[in-house]
C-alpha atoms as a PDB file:
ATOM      1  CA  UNK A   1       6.910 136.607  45.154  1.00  0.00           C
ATOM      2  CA  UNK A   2      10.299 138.006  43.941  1.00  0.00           C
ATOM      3  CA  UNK A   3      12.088 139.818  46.998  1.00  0.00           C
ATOM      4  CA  UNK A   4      14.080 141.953  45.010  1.00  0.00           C
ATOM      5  CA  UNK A   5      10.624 144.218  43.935  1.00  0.00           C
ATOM      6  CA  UNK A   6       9.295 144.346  47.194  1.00  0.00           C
ATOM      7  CA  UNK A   7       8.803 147.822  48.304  1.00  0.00           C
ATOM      8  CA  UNK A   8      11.227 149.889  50.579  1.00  0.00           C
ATOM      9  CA  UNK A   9       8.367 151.520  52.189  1.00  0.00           C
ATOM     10  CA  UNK A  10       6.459 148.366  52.915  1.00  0.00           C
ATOM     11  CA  UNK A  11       9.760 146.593  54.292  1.00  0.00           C
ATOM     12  CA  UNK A  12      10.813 149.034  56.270  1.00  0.00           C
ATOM     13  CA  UNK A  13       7.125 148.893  58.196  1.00  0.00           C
ATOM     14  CA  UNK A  14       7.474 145.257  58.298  1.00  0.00           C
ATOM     15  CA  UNK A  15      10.913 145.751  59.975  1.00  0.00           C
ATOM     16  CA  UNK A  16       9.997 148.575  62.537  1.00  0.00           C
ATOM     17  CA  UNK A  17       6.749 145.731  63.685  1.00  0.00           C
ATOM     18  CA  UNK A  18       9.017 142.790  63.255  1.00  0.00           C
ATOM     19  CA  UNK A  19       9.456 140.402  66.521  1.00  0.00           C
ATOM     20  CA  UNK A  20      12.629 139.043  66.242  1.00  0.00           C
ATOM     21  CA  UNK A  21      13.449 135.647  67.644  1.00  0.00           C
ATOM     22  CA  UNK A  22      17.089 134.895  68.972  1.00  0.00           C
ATOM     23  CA  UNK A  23      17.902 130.754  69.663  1.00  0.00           C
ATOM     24  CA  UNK A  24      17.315 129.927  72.816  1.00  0.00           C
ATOM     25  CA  UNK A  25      21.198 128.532  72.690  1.00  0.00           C
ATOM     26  CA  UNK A  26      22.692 132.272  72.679  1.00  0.00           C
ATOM     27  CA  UNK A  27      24.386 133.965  75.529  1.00  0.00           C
ATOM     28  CA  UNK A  28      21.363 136.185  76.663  1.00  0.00           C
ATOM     29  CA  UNK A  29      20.879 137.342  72.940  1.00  0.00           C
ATOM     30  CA  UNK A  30      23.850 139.486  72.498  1.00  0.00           C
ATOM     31  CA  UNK A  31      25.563 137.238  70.172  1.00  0.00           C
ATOM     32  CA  UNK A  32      24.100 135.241  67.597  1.00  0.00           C
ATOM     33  CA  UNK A  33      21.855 135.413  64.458  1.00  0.00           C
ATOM     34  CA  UNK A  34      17.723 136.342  64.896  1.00  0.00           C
ATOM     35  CA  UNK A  35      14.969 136.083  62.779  1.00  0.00           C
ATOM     36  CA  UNK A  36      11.686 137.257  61.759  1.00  0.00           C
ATOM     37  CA  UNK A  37       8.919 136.245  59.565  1.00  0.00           C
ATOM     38  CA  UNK A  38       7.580 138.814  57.967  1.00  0.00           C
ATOM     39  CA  UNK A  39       4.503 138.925  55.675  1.00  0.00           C
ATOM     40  CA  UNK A  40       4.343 137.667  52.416  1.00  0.00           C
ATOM     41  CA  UNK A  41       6.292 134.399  52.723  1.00  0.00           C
ATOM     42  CA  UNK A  42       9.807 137.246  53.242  1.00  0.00           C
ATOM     43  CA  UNK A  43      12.140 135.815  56.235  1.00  0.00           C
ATOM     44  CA  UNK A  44      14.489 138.426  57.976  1.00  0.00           C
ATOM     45  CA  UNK A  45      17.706 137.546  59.199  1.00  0.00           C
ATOM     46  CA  UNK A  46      20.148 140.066  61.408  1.00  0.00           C
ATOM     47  CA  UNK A  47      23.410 139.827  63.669  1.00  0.00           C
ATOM     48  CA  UNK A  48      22.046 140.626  67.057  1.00  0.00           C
ATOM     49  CA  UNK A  49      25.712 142.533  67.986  1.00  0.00           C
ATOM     50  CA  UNK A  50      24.506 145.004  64.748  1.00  0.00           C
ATOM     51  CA  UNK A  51      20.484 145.488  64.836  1.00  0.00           C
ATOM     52  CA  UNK A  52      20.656 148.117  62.854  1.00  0.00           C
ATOM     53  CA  UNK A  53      22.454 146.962  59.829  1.00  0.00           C
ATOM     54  CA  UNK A  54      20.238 146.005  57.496  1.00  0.00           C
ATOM     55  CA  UNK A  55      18.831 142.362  57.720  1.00  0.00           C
ATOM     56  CA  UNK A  56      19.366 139.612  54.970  1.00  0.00           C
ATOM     57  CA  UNK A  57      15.763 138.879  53.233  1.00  0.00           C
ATOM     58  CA  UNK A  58      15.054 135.442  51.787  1.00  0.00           C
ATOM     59  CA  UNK A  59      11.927 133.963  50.439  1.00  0.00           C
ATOM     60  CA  UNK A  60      10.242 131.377  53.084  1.00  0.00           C
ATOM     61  CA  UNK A  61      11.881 128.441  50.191  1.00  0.00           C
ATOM     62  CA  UNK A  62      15.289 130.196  50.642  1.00  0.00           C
ATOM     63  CA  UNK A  63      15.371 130.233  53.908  1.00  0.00           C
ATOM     64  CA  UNK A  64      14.339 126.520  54.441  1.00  0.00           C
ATOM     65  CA  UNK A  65      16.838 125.809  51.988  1.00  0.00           C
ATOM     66  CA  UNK A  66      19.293 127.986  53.845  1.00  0.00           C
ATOM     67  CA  UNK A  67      18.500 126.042  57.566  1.00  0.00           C
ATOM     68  CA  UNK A  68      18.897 122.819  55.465  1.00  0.00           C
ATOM     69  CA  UNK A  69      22.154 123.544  55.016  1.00  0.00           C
ATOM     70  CA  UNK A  70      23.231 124.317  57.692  1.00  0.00           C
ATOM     71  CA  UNK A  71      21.469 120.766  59.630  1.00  0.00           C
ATOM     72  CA  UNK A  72      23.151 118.761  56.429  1.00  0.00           C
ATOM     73  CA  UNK A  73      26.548 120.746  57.901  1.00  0.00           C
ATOM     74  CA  UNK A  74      27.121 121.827  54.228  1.00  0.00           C
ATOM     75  CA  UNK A  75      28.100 125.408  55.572  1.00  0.00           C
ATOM     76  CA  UNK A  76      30.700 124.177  57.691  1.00  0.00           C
ATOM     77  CA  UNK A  77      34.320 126.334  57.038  1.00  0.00           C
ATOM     78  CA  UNK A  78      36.538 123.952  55.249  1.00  0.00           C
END
């Protein structure tokens, strides 16, 4: 699946039926990063502060890679 030809009409239905997911760490889910899984292997990610910004898409791979980074702490700043 290449994310880049997926069609605006079908992501925008997957986004309107989408059921986010905030950490259970945030402050009352105001400020922090949510997600959604979406069909066909696509993972959504948003800033809860701007819901309406378009979300970040990434392949289910991407994304794992993505979280692995983050647990290895290679996305630390400096």
């Amino acid at each position: 699946m290449n994310k880049n030809e997926l069609h605006a009409t079908w992501v925008e239905s997957q986004l309107r039926d989408a059921q986010w997911q905030t950490s259970s760490e945030s402050s009352g889910g105001t400020n922090c990063v949510q997600i959604a899984f979406l069909d066909q292997g696509v993972v959504a990610l948003r800033d809860s502060k701007n819901p309406d910004k378009a979300p970040h898409l990434f392949t289910d791979s991407e994304y794992t890679a993505f979280i692995g980074g983050i647990i290895r702490g290679e996305l630390r700043r400096g």
